[in-house]
C-alpha atoms as a PDB file:
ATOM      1  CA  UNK A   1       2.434   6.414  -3.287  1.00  0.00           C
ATOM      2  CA  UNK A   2       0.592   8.223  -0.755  1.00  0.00           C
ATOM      3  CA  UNK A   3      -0.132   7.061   3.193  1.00  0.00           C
ATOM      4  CA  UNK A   4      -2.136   8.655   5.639  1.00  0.00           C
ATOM      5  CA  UNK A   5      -3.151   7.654   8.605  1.00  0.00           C
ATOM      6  CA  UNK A   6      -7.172   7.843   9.248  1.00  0.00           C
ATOM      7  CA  UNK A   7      -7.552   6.849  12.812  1.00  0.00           C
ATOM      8  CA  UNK A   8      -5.799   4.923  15.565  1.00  0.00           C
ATOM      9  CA  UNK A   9      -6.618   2.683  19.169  1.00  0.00           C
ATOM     10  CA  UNK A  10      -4.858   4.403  22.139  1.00  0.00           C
ATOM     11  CA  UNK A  11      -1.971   2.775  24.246  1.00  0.00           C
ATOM     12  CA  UNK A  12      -4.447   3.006  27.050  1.00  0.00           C
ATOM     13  CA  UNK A  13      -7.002   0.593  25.349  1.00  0.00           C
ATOM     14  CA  UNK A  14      -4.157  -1.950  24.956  1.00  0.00           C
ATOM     15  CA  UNK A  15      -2.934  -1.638  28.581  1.00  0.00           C
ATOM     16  CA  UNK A  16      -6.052  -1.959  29.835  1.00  0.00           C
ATOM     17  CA  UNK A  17      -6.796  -5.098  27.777  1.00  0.00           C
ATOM     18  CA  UNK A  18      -3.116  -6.788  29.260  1.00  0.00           C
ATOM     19  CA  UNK A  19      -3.985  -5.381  33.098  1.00  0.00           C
ATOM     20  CA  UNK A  20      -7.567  -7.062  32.867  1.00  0.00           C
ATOM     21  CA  UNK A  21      -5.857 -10.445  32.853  1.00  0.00           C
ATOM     22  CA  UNK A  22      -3.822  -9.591  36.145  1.00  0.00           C
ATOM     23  CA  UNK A  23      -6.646  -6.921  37.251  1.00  0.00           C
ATOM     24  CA  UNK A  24      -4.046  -4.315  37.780  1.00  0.00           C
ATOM     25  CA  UNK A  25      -5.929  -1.502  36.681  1.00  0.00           C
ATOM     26  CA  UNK A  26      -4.562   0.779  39.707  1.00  0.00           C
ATOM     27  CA  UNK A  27      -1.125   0.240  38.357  1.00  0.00           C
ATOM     28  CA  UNK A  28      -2.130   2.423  34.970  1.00  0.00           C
ATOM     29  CA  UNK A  29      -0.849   5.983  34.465  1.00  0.00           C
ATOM     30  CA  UNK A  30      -3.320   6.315  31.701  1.00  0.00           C
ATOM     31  CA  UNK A  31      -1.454   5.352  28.804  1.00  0.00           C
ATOM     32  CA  UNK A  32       2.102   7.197  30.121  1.00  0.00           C
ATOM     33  CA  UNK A  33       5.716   5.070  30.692  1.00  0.00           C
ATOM     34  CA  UNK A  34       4.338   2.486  32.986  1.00  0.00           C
ATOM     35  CA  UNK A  35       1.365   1.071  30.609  1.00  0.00           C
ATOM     36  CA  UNK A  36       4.073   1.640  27.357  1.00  0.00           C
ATOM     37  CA  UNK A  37       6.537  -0.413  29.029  1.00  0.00           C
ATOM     38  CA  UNK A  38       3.701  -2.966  30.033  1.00  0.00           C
ATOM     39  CA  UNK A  39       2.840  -3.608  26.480  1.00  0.00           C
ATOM     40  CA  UNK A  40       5.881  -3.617  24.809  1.00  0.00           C
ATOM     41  CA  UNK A  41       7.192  -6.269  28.581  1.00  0.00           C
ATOM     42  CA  UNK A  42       3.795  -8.524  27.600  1.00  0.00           C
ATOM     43  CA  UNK A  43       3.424  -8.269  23.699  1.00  0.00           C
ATOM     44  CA  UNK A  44       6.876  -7.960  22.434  1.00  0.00           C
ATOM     45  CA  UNK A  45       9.321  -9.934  25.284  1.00  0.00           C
ATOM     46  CA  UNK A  46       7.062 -12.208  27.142  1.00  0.00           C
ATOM     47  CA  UNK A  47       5.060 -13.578  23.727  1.00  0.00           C
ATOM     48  CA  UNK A  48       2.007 -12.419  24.235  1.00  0.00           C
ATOM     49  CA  UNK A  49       1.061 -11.013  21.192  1.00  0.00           C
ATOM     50  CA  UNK A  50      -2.026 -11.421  21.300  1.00  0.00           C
ATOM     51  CA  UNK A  51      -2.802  -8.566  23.332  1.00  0.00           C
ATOM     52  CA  UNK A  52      -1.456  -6.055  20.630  1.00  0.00           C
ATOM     53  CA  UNK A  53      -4.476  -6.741  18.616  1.00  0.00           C
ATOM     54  CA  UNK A  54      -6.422  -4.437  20.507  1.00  0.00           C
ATOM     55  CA  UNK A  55      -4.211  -1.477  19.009  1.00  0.00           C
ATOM     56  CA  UNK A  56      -5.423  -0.752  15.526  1.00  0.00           C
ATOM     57  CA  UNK A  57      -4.776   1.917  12.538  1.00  0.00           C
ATOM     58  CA  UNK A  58      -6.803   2.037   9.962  1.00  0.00           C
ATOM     59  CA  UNK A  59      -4.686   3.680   7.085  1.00  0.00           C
ATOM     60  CA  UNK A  60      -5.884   5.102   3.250  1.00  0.00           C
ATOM     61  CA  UNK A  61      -3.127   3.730   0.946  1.00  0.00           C
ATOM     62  CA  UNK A  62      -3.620   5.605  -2.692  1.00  0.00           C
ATOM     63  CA  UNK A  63      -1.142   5.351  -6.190  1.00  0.00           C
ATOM     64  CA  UNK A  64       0.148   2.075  -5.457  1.00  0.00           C
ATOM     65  CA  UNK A  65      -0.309  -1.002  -8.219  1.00  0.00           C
ATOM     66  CA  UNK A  66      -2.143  -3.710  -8.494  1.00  0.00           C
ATOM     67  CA  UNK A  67       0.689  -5.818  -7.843  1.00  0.00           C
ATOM     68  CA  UNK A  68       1.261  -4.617  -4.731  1.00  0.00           C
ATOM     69  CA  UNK A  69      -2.662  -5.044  -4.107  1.00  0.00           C
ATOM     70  CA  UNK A  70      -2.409  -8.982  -4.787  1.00  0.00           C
ATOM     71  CA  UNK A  71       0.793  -8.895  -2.133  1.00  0.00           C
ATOM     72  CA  UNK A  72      -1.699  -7.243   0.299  1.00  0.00           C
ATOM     73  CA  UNK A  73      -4.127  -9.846  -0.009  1.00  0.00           C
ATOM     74  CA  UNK A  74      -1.801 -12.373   1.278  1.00  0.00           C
ATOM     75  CA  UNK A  75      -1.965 -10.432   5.010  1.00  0.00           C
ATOM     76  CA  UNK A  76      -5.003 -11.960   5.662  1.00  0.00           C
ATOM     77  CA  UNK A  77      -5.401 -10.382   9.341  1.00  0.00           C
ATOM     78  CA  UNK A  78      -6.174  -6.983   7.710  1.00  0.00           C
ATOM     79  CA  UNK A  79      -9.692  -5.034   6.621  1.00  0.00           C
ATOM     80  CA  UNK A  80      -9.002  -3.950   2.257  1.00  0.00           C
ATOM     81  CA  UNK A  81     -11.644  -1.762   1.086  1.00  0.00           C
ATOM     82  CA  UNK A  82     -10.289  -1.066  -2.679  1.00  0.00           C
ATOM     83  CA  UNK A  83     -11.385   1.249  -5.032  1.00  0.00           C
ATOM     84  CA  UNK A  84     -13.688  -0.696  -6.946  1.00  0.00           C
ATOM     85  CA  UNK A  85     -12.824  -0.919 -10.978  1.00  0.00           C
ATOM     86  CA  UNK A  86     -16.294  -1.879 -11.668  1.00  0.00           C
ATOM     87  CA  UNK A  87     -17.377   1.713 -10.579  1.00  0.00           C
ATOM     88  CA  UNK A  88     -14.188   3.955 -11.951  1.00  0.00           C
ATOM     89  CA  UNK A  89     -12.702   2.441 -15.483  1.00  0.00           C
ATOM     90  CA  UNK A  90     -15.023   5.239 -16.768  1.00  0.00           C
ATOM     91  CA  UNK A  91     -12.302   7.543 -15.573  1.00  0.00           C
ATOM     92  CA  UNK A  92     -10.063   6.531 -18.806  1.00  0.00           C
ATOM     93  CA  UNK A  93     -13.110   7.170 -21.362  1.00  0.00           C
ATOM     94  CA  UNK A  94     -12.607  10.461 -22.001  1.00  0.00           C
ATOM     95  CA  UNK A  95      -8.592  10.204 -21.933  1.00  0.00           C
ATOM     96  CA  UNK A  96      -7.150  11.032 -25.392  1.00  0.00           C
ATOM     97  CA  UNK A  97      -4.310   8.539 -26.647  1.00  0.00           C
ATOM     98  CA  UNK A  98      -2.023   7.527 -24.816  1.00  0.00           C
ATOM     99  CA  UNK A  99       0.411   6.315 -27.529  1.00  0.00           C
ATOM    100  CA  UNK A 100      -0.250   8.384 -30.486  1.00  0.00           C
ATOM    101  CA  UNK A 101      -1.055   5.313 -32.328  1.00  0.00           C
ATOM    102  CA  UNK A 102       2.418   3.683 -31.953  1.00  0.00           C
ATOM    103  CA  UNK A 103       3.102   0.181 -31.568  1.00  0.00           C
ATOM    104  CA  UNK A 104       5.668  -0.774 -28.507  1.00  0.00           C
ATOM    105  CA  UNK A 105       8.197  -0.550 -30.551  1.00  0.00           C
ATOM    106  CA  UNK A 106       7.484   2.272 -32.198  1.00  0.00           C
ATOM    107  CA  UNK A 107       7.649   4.093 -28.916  1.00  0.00           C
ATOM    108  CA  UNK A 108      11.023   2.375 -28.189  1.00  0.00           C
ATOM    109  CA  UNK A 109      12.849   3.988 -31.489  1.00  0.00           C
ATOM    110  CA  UNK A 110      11.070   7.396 -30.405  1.00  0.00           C
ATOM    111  CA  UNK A 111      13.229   8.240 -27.657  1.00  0.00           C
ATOM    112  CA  UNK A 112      16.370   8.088 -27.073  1.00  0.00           C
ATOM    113  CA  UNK A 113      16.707   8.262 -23.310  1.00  0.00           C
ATOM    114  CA  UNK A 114      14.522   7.683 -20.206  1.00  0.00           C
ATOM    115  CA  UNK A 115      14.490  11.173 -19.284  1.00  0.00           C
ATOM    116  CA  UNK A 116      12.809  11.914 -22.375  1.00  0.00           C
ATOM    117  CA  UNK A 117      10.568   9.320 -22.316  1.00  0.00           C
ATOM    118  CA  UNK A 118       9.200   9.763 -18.627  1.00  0.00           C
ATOM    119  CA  UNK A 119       8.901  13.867 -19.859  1.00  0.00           C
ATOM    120  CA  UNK A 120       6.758  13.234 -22.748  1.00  0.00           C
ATOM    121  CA  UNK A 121       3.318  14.279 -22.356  1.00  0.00           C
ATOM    122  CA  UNK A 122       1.698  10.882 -23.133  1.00  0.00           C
ATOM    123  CA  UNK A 123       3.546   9.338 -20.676  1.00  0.00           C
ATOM    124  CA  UNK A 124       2.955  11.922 -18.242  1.00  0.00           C
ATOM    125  CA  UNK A 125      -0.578  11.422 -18.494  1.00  0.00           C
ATOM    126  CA  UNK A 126      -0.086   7.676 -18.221  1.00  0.00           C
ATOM    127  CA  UNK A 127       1.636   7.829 -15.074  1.00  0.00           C
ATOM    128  CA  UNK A 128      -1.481   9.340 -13.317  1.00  0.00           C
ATOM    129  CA  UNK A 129      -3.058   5.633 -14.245  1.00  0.00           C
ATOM    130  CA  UNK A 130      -0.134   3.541 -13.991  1.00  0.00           C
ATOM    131  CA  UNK A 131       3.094   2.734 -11.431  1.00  0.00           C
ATOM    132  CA  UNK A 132       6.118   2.888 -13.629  1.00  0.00           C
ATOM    133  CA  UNK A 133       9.431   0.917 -12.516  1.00  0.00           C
ATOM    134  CA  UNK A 134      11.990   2.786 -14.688  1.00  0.00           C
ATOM    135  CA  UNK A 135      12.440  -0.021 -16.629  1.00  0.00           C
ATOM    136  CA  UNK A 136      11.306   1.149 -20.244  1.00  0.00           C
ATOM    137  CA  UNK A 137      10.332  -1.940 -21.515  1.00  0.00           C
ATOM    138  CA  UNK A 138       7.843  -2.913 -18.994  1.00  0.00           C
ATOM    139  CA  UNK A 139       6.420   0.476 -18.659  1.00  0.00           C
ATOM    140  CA  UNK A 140       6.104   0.552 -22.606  1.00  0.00           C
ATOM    141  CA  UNK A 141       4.157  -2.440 -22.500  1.00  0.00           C
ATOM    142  CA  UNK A 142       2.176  -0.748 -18.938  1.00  0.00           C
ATOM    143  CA  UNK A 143       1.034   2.312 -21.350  1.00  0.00           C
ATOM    144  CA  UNK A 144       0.538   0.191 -24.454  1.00  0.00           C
ATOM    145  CA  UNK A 145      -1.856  -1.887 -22.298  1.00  0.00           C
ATOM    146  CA  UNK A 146      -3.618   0.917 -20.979  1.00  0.00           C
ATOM    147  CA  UNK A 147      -4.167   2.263 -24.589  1.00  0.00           C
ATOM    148  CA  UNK A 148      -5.622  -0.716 -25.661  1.00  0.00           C
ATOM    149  CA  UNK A 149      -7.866  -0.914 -22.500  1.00  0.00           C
ATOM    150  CA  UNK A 150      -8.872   3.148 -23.063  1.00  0.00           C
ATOM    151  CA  UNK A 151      -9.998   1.985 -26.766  1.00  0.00           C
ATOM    152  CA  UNK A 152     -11.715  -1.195 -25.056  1.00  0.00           C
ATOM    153  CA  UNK A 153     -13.992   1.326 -23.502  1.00  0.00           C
ATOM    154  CA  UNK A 154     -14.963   3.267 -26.098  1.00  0.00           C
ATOM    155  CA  UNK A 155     -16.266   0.730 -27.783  1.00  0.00           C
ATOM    156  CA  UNK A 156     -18.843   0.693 -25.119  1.00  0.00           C
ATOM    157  CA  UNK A 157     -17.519  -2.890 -23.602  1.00  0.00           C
ATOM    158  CA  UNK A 158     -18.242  -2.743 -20.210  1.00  0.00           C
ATOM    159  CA  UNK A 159     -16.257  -2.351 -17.401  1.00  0.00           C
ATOM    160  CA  UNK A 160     -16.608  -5.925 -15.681  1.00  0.00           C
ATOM    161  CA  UNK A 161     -15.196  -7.599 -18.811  1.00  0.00           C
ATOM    162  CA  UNK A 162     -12.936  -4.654 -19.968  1.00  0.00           C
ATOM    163  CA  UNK A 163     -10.939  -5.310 -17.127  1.00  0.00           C
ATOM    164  CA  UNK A 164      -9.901  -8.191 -17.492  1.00  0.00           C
ATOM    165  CA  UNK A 165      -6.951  -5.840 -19.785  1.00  0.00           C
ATOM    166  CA  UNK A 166      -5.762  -4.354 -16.824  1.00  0.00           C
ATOM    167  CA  UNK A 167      -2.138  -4.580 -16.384  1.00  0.00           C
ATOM    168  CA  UNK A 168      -0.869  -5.275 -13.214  1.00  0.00           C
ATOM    169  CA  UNK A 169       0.399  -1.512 -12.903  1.00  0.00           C
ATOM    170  CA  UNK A 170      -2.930   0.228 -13.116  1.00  0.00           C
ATOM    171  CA  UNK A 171      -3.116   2.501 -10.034  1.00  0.00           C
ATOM    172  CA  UNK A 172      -5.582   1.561  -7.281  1.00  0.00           C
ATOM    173  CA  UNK A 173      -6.502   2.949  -3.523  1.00  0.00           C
ATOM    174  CA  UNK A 174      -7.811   1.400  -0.414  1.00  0.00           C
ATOM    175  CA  UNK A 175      -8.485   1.677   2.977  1.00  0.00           C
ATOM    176  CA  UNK A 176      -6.836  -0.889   4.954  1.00  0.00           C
ATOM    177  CA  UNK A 177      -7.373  -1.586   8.967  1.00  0.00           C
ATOM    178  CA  UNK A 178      -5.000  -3.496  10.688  1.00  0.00           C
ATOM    179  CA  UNK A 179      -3.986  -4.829  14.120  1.00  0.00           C
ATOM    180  CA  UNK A 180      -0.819  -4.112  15.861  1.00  0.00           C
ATOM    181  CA  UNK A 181       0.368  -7.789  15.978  1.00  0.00           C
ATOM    182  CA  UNK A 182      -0.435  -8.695  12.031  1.00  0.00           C
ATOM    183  CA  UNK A 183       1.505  -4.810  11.234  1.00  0.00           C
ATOM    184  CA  UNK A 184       4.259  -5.855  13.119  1.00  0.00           C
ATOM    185  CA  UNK A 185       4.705  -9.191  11.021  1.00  0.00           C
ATOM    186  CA  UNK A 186       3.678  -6.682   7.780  1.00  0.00           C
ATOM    187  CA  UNK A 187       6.692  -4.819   8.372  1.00  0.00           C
ATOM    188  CA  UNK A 188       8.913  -7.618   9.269  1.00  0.00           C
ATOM    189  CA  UNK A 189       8.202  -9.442   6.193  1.00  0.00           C
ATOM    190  CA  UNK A 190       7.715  -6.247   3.827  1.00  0.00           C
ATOM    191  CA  UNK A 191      10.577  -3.483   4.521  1.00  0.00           C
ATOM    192  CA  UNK A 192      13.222  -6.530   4.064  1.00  0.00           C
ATOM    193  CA  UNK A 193      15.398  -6.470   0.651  1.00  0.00           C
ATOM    194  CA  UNK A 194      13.807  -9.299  -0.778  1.00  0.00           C
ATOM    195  CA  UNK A 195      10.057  -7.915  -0.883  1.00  0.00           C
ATOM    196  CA  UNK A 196       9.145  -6.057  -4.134  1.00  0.00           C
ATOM    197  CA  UNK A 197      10.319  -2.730  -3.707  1.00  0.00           C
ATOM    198  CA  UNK A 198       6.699  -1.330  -3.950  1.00  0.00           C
ATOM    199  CA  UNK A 199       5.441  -3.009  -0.896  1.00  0.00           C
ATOM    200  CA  UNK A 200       9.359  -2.618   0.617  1.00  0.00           C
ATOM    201  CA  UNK A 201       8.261   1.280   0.382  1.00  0.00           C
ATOM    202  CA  UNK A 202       4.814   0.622   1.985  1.00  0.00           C
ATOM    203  CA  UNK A 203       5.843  -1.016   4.987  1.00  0.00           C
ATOM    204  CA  UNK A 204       8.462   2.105   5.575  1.00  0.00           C
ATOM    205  CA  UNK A 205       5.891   4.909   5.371  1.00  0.00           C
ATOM    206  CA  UNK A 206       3.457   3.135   6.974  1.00  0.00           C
ATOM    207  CA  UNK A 207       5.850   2.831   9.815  1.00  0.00           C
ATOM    208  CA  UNK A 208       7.026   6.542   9.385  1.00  0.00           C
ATOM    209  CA  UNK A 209       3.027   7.549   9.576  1.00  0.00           C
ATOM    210  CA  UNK A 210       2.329   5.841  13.154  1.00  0.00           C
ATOM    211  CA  UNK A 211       2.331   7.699  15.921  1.00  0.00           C
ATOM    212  CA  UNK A 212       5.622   8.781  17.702  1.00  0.00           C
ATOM    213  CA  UNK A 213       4.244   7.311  20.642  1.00  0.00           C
ATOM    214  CA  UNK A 214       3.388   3.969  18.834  1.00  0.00           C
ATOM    215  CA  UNK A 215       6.679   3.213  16.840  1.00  0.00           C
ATOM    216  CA  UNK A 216       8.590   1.837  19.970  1.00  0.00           C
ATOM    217  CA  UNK A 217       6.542  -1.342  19.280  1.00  0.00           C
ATOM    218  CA  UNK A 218       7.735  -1.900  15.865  1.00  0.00           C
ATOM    219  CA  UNK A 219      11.201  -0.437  15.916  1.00  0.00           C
ATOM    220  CA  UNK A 220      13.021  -4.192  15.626  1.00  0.00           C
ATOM    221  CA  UNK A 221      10.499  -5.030  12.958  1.00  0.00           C
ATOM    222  CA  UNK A 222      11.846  -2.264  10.487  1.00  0.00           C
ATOM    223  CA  UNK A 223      14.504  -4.341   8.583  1.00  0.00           C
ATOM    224  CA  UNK A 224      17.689  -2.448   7.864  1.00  0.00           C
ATOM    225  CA  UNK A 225      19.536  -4.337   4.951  1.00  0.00           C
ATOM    226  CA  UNK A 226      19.924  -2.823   1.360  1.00  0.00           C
END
């Protein structure tokens, strides 16, 4: 999983939205101590969160599933643009096997332990299409799935209907704009212990990737059980 922030609002354009309710604008030191301390007094203590909507990141989120894009989709104060599989299955056409012809349990009585099995070279190449989860069954099934969806192709069936094979740990990218207030209830809800550990990692480098100057206002949001 990969995170990098793209672009970002300044503190100032946040202050200035919570001073033009008061008209306090000669109070501002231009995004410094005194307007960080104002937004974090108004939007995190006093309630009104509202105001942090005017600070948005726009972040582009690449090698993370398909699961984890469906979880995504639940946040619905937040602007996906996803890869588009209509566009890029054609990326797997020219892939050689990624199975060698074995059946899923076949590939089970090939190896005897996961470190040989994540080291093979078919499952090497698999990875660059898939999320694994260490769990050799499902990620047996993952690459069996994506063989049969690689020979799918080259049969010339095309790509709206071939994907309907995808399995839920095909690799995808987006970008993905959010406000301050709907990232602060992301992370709330997503670095906590019970959120599937894919997101759970999201939500943490997202954090990690904001702005030194910006984390301050979603420090209590990062949940620290394990």
């Amino acid at each position: 999983m990969k995170v990098d922030l793209l672009q970002h609002s300044s503190i100032e354009i946040c202050a200035h939205a919570i001073r033009t309710c008061w008209q306090s604008f000669d109070k501002s030191d231009d995004g410094g101590e005194k307007d960080r301390d104002l937004i974090d007094r108004v939007g995190n203590k006093f309630k009104h969160a509202s105001t942090l909507e005017h600070l948005t990141y726009t972040f582009y989120i690449s090698d993370v599933s398909r699961a984890l894009l469906q979880e995504l989709a639940r946040h619905r104060m937040a602007s996906p643009s996803v890869k588009s599989t209509r566009y890029t299955l054609k990326e797997l056409k020219d892939e050689e096997t990624f199975t060698n012809g074995m059946s899923m349990l076949e590939l089970k009585e090939t190896y005897t332990n996961a470190s040989e099995v994540y080291a093979d070279v078919h499952m090497t190449r698999a990875s660059k299409y898939l999320v694994f989860t260490d769990i050799l069954g499902v990620d047996f099934a993952s690459v069996v799935a994506l063989e049969n969806l690689r020979l799918i192709l080259k049969d010339g069936v095309a790509n709206d209907r071939a994907k309907f094979c995808l399995p839920e740990s095909y690799k995808t990218e987006l970008t993905w704009t959010i406000n301050a207030r709907s990232l602060q209830n992301f992370i709330s809800l997503r670095s906590s212990k019970a959120a599937l550990w894919e997101i759970r990692d999201l939500a943490v480098m997202l954090f990690e990737t904001l702005p030194e100057d910006h984390q301050y206002l979603f420090n209590s949001c990062v949940s620290n059980d394990s």
